[in-house]
Protein backbone atom coordinates (compact mmCIF):
# COMPACT_ATOMS: atom_id res chain seq x y z
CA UNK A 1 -11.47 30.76 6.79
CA UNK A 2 -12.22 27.19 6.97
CA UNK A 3 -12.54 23.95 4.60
CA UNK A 4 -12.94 19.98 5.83
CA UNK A 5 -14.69 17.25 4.67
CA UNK A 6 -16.47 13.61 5.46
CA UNK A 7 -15.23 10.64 3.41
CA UNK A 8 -15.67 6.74 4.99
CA UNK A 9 -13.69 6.84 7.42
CA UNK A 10 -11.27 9.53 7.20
CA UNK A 11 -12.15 13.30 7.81
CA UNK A 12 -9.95 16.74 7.30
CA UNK A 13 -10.20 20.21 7.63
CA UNK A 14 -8.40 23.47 7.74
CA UNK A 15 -8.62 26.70 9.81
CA UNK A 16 -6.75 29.61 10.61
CA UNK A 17 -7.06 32.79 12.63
CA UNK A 18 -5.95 36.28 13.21
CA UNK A 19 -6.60 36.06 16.71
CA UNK A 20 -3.82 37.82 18.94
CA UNK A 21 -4.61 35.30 22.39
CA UNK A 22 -2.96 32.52 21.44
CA UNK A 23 -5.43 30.02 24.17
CA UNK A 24 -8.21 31.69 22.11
CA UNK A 25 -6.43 31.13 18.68
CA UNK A 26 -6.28 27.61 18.64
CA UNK A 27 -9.94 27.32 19.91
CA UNK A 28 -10.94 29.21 16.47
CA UNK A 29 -8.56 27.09 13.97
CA UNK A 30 -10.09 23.95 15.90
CA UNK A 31 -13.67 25.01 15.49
CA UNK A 32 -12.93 26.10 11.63
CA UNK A 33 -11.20 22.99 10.75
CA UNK A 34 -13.64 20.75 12.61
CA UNK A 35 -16.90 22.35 11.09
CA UNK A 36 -18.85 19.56 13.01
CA UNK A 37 -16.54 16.47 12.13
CA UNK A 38 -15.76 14.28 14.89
CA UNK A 39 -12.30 13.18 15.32
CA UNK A 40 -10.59 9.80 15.97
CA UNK A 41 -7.81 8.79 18.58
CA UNK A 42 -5.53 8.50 15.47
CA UNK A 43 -5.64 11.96 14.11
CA UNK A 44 -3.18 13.91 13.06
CA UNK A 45 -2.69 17.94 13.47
CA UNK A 46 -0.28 19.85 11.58
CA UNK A 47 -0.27 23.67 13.34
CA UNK A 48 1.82 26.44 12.33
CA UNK A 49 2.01 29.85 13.48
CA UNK A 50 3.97 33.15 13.48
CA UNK A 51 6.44 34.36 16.40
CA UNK A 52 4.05 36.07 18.28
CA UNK A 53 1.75 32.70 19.51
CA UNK A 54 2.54 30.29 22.60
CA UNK A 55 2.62 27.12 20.95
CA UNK A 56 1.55 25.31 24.10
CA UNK A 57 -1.38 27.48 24.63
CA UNK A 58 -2.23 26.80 20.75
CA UNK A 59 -2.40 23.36 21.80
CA UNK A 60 -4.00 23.86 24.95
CA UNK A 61 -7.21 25.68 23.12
CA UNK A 62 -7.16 23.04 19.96
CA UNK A 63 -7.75 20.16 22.38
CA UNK A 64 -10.39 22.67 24.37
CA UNK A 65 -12.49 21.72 21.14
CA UNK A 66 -11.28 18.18 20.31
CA UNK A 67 -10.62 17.01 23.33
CA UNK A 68 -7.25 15.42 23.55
CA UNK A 69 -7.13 12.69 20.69
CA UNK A 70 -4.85 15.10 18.29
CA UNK A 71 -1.24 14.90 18.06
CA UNK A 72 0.69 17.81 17.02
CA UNK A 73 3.67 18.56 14.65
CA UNK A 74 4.38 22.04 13.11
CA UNK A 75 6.67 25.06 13.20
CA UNK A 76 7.39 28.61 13.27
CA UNK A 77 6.32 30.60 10.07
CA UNK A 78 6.09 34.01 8.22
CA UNK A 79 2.66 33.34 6.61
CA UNK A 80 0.11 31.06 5.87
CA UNK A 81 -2.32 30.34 2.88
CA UNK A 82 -5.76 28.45 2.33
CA UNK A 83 -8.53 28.99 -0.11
CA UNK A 84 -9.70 32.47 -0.24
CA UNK A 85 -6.92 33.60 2.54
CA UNK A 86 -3.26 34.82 2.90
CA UNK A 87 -1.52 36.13 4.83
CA UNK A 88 2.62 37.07 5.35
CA UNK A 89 2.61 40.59 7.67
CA UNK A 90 0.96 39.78 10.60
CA UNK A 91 -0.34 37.87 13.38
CA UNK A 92 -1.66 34.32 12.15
CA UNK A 93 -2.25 30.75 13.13
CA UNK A 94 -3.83 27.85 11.34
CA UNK A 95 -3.40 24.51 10.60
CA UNK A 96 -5.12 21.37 9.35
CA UNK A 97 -5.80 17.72 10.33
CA UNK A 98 -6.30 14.44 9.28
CA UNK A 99 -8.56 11.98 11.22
CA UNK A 100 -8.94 8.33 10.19
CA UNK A 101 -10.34 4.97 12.06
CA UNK A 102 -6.67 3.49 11.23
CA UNK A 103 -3.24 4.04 12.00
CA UNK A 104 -1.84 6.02 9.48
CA UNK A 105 1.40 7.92 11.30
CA UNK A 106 3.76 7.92 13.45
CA UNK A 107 5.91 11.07 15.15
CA UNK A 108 9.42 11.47 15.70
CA UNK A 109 11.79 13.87 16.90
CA UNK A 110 15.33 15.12 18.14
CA UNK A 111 16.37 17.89 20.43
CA UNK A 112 18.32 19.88 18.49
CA UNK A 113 20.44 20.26 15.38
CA UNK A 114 22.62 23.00 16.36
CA UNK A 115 26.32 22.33 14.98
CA UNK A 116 25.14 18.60 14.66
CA UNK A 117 22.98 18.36 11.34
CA UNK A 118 24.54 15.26 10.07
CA UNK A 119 24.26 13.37 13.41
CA UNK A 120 20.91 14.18 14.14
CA UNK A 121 19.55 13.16 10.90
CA UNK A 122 21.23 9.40 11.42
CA UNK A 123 19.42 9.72 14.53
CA UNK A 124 16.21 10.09 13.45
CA UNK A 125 16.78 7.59 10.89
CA UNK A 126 17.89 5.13 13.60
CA UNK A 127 14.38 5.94 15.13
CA UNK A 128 12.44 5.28 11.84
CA UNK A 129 14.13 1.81 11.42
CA UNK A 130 13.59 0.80 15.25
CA UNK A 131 9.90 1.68 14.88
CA UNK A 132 9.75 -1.16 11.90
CA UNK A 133 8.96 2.11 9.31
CA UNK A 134 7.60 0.46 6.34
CA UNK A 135 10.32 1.25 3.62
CA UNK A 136 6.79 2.23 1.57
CA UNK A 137 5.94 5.02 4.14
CA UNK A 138 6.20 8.52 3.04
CA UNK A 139 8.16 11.33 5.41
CA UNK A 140 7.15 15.22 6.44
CA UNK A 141 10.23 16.59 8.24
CA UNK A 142 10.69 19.97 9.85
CA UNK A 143 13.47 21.49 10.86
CA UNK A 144 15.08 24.92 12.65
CA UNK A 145 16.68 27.29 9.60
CA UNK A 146 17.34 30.10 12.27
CA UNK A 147 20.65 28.55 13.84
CA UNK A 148 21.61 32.03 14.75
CA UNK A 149 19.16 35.71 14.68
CA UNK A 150 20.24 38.63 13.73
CA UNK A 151 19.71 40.02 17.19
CA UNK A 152 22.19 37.62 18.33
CA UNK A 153 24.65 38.30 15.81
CA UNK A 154 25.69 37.98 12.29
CA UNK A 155 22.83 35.32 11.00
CA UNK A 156 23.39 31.67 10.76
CA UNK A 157 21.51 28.98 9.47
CA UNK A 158 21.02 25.18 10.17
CA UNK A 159 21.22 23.34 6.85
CA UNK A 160 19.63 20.78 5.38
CA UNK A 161 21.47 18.91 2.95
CA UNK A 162 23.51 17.16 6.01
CA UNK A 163 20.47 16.32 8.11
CA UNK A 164 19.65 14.51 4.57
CA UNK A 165 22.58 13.08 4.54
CA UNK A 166 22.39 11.61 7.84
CA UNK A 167 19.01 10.39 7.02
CA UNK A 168 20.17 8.47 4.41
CA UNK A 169 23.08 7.03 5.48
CA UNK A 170 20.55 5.69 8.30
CA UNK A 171 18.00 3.97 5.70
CA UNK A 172 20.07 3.34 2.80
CA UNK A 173 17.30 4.48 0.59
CA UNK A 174 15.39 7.54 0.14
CA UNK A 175 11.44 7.75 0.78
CA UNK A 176 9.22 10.09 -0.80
CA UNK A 177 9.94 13.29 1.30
CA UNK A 178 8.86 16.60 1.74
CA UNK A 179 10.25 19.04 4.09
CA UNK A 180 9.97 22.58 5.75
CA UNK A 181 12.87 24.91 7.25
CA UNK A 182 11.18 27.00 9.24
CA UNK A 183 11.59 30.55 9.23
CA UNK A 184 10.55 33.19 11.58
CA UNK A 185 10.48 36.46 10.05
CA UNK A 186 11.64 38.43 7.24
CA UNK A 187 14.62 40.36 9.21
CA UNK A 188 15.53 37.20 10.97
CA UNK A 189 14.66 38.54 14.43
CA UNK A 190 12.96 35.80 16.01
CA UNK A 191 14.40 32.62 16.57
CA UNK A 192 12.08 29.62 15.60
CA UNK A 193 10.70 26.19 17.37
CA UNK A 194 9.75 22.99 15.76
CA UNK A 195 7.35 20.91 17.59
CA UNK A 196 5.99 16.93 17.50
CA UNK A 197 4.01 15.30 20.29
CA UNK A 198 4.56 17.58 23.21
CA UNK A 199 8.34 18.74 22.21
CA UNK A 200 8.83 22.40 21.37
CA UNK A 201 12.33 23.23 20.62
CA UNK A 202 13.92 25.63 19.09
CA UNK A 203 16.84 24.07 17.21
CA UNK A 204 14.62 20.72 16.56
CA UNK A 205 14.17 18.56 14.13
CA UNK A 206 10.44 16.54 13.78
CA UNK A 207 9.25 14.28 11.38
CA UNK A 208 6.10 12.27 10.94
CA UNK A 209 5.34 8.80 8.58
CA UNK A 210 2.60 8.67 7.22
CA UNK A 211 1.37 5.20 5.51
CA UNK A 212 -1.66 2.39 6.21
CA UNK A 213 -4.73 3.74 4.36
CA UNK A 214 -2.84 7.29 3.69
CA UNK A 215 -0.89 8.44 1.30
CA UNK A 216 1.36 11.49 0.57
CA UNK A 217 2.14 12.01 -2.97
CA UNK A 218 4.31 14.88 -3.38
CA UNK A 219 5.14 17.32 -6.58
CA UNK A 220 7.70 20.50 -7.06
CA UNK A 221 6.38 23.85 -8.13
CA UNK A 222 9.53 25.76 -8.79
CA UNK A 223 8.59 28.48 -10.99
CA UNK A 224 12.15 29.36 -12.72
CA UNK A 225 13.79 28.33 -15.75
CA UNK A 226 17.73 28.38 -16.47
CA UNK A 227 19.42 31.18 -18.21
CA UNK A 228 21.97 30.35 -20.91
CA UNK A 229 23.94 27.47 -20.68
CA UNK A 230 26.27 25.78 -17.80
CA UNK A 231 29.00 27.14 -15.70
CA UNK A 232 31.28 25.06 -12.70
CA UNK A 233 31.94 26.11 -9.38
CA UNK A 234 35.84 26.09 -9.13
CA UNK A 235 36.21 26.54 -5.23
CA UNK A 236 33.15 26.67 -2.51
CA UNK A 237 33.75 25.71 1.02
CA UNK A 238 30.41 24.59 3.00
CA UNK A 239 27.92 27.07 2.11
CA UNK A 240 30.17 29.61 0.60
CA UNK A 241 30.40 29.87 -3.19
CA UNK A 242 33.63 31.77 -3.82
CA UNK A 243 34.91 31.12 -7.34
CA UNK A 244 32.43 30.22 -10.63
CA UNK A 245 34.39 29.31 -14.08
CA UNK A 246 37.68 30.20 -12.05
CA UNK A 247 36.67 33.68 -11.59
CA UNK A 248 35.21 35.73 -8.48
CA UNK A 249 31.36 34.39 -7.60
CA UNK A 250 30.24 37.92 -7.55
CA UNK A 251 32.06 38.96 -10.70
CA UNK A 252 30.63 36.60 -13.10
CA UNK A 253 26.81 36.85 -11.62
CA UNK A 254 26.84 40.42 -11.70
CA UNK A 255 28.30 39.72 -15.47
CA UNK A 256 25.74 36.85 -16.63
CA UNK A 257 22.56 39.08 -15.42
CA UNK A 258 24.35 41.61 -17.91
CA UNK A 259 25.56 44.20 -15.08
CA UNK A 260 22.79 46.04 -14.03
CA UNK A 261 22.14 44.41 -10.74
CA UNK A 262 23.96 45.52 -7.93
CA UNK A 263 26.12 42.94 -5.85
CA UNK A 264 23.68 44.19 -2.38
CA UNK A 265 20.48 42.94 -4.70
CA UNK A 266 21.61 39.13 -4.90
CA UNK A 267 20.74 37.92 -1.55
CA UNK A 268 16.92 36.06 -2.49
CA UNK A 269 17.20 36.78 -5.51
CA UNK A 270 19.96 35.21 -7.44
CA UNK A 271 19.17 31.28 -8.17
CA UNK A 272 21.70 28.57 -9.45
CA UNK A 273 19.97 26.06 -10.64
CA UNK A 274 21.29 22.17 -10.22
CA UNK A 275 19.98 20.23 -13.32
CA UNK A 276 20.00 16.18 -12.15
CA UNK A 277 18.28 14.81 -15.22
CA UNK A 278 19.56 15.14 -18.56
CA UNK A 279 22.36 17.93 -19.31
CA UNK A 280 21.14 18.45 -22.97
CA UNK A 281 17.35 17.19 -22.67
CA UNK A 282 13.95 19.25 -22.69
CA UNK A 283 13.43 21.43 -19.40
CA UNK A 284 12.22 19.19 -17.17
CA UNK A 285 11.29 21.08 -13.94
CA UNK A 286 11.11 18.32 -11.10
CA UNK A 287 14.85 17.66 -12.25
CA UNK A 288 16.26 20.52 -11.11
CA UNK A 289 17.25 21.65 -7.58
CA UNK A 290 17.18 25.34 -6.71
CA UNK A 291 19.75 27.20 -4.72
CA UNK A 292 18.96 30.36 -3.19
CA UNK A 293 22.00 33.08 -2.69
CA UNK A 294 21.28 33.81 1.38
CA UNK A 295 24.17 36.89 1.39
CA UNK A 296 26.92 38.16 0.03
CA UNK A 297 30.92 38.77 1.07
CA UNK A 298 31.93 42.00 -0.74
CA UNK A 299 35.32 41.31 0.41
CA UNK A 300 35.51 37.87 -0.34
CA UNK A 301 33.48 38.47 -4.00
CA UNK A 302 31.61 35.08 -2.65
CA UNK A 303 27.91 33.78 -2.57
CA UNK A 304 26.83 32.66 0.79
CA UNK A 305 24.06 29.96 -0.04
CA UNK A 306 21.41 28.66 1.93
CA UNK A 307 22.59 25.26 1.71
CA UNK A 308 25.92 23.40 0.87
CA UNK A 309 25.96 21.35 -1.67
CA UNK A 310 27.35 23.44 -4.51
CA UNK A 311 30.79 22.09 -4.14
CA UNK A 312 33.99 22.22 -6.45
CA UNK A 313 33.27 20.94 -9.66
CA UNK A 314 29.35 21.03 -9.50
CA UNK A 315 27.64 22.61 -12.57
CA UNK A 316 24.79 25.15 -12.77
CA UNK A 317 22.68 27.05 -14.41
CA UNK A 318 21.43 30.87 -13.54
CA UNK A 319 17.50 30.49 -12.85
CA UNK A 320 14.91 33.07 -14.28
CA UNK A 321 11.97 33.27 -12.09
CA UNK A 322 8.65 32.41 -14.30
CA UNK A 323 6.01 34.88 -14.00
CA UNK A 324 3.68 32.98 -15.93
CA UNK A 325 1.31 31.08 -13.72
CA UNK A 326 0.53 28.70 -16.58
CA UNK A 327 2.72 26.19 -15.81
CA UNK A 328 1.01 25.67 -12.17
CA UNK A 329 -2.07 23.90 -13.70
CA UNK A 330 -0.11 21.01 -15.50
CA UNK A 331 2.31 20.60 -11.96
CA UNK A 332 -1.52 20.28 -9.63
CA UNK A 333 -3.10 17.72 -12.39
CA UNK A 334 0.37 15.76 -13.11
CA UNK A 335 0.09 15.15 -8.80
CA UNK A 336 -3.70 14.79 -8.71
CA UNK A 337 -2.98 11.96 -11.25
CA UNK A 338 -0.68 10.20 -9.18
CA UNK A 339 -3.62 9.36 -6.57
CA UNK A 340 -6.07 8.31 -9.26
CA UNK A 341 -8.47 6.07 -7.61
CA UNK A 342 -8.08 7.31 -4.19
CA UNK A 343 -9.78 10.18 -1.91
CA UNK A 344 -7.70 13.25 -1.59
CA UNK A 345 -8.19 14.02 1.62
CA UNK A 346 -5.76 17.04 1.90
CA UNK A 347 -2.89 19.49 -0.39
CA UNK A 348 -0.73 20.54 2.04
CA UNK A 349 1.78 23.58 0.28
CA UNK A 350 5.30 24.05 1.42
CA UNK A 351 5.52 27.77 -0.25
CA UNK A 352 9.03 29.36 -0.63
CA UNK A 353 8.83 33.06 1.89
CA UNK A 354 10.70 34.45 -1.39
CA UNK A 355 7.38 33.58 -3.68
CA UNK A 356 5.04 35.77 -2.27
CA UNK A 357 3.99 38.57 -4.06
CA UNK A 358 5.16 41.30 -1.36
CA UNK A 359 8.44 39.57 -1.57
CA UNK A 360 9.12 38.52 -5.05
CA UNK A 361 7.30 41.66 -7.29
CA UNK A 362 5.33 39.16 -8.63
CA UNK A 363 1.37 40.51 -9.91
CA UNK A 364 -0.24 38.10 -7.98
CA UNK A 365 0.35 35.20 -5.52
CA UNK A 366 1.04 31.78 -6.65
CA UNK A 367 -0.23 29.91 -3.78
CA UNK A 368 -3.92 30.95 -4.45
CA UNK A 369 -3.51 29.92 -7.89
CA UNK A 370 -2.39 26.64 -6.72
CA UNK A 371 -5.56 26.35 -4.91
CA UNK A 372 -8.16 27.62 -7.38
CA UNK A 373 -6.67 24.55 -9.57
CA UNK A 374 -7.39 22.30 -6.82
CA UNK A 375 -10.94 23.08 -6.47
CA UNK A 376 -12.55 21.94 -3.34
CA UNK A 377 -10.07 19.61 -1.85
CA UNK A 378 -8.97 21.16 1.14
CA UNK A 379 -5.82 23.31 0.95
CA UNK A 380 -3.56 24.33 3.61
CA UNK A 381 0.36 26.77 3.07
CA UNK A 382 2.45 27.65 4.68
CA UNK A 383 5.74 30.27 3.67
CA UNK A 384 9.38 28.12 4.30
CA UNK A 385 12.76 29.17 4.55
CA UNK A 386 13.70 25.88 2.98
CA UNK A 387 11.82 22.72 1.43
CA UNK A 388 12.45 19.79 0.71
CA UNK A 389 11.54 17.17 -1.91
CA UNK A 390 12.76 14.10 -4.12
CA UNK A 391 14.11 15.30 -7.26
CA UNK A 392 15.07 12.19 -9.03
CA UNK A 393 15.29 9.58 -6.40
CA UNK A 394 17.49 11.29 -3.81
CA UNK A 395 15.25 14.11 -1.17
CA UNK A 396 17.01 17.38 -1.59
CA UNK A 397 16.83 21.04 0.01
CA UNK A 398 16.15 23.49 -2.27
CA UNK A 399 15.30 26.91 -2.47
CA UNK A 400 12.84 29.95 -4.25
CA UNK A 401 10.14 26.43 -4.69
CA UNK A 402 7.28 25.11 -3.89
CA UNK A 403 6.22 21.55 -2.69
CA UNK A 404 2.53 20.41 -2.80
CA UNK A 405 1.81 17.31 -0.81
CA UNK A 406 -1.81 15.46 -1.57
CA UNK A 407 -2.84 13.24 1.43
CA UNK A 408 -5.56 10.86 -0.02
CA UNK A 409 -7.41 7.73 1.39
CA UNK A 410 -7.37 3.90 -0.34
């Protein structure tokens, strides 16, 4: 499958593969993306693939077809999406890139995030402010979920909500942001790599601006709606939820979804919902952040969440998933809008794993009705562990969501 096209002086272009040889692989994607563009020196190429590629050799057969003028930034992933294609259960690579005549980005990157989240996101926002970011300048970070596999023992994750707090106490202010957590497989065997530049590390943490005559406009898809009214977390340590309303975590959830879910059923499936707009107001969905349950302790009667930020006294709201696509075609014209005037150039779709129809029980899958909506701007997913996007001002993690980025030209 492939999709690019020619404006003035920027070009674009998507392409994935099923191809097992991983050299081979990224000669396809490049060949499908390019469809007979040329490419500048400042062109950006976002490549994503599942455990089973060589990332280096990706890159290796890309530039075999470019030559060497792209630089790289991706992850490890379950799945990707583009028009007409998906795919979560097998082999696949892909990716898509962005060529212009100006300098529109700039990579960054640090070596790992392992038991350091919070550190290594000041880090990188020491390195934005010493290359002079414009405060204007939009973000795409990536980052390792996979701190620990489940062939290496009980499963751990890196979090995100301290790398976000690291970036901000770095900047002082928040930038429009998107994010990935990348995530390997669906039984958390494989560990996962993050890669910018040349840099492929598992454990990493990448990021790229992107500003001059591009833009990234962002906008959440989440897909849920709350469930009754508010309820408090009483007492949560990190990511660990143990007590909701003064009563056992597990107790009231299994109570609230009116006790005919078992306790084993809640890991991706039960979603407390963080409203940051107004408590009593219309449903608003870009003001809520999602949180996604990750396990469970039986013994403990406790929520282990994928992130860990639902501390004592923080109020929330159980999330219904939405099967009713409907709500996609207001989300893809409300961020179409917001680059009125310019070129879109590329939607890039940071897809929650947990969203896809295999997964989730849903009819159909989401993702491809996000793209019929966009019509014939080029459309590139990929399936997250986390994302990340502003809700309000501040960039949060969240979870069971869906973040579509439009890169468009002045």
């Amino acid at each position: 499958m492939n999709s690019s096209t020619v404006l003035t002086t920027a070009r674009s272009g998507v392409g994935v593969t099923r191809s097992e040889d991983s050299f081979q692989a990224g000669a396809d994607i490049a060949r499908k993306a390019m469809a007979g563009a040329t490419l500048s020196a400042e062109t950006l190429f976002l490549l994503f693939a599942t455990p089973h590629y060589k990332t280096d050799q990706l890159m290796a057969g890309i530039r075999s077809v470019t030559g060497d003028w792209p630089q790289f930034l991706g992850c490890t992933t379950v799945g990707m999406v583009s028009h007409g294609f998906i795919d979560y259960s097998g082999n696949v690579a892909g990716g898509a890139f962005i060529s212009s005549d100006s300098k529109f980005f700039t990579l960054f990157s640090e070596n790992s995030i392992r038991d350091r989240e919070f550190d290594s996101g000041k880090s990188l926002a020491r390195q934005l402010q010493e290359a002079t970011t414009p405060p204007d300048a939009a973000v795409l970070l990536f980052y390792d979920s996979i701190k620990v596999t489940a062939l290496e023992g009980q499963p751990e994750l890196n979090l995100a909500t301290p790398i976000l707090e690291g970036i901000f106490a770095g900047l002082n202010h928040w930038p429009t942001m998107a994010g990935i957590g990348a995530w390997s497989d669906m039984n958390i065997t494989n560990p996962c790599a993050v890669w910018a530049g040349e840099s492929i590390r598992r454990h990493g943490l990448a990021a790229v601006t992107i500003g001059g005559p591009i833009r990234m406009d962002t906008i959440i898809m989440h897909g849920t709606r709350p469930i009754g009214g508010y309820h408090t977390i009483t007492r949560a340590d990190r990511n660990i939820v143990y007590e909701i309303d003064h009563q056992p975590a597990l107790d009231i959830i299994h109570k609230i979804m009116g006790g005919t879910i078992s306790w084993e059923e809640f890991p991706l499936l039960v979603t407390l919902g963080v409203n940051n707009g107004d408590k009593f107001g219309d449903f608003k969905e870009e003001d809520y952040a999602s949180r996604l349950c990750f396990a469970i302790d039986r013994e403990q009667k406790s929520l282990i969440m994928f992130e860990t930020d639902l501390v004592e006294g923080t109020e929330v709201q159980l999330m219904r998933r939405n099967i009713d696509f409907a709500y996609i075609r207001p989300q893809v014209e409300k961020l179409l809008a917001k680059a009125a005037g310019r070129k879109p150039l590329l939607a890039f779709y940071i897809d929650c794993l947990g969203r896809v129809s295999g997964f989730s029980g849903l009819p159909e899958e989401e993702s491809l009705e996000v793209a019929r909506w966009l019509g014939d701007i080029p459309f590139f997913g990929i399936m997250s562990g986390v994302e990340i996007a502003n809700v309000g001002e501040a960039a949060k993690a969240l979870d069971w969501t869906g973040v579509l980025c439009l890169f468009s030209e002045a």
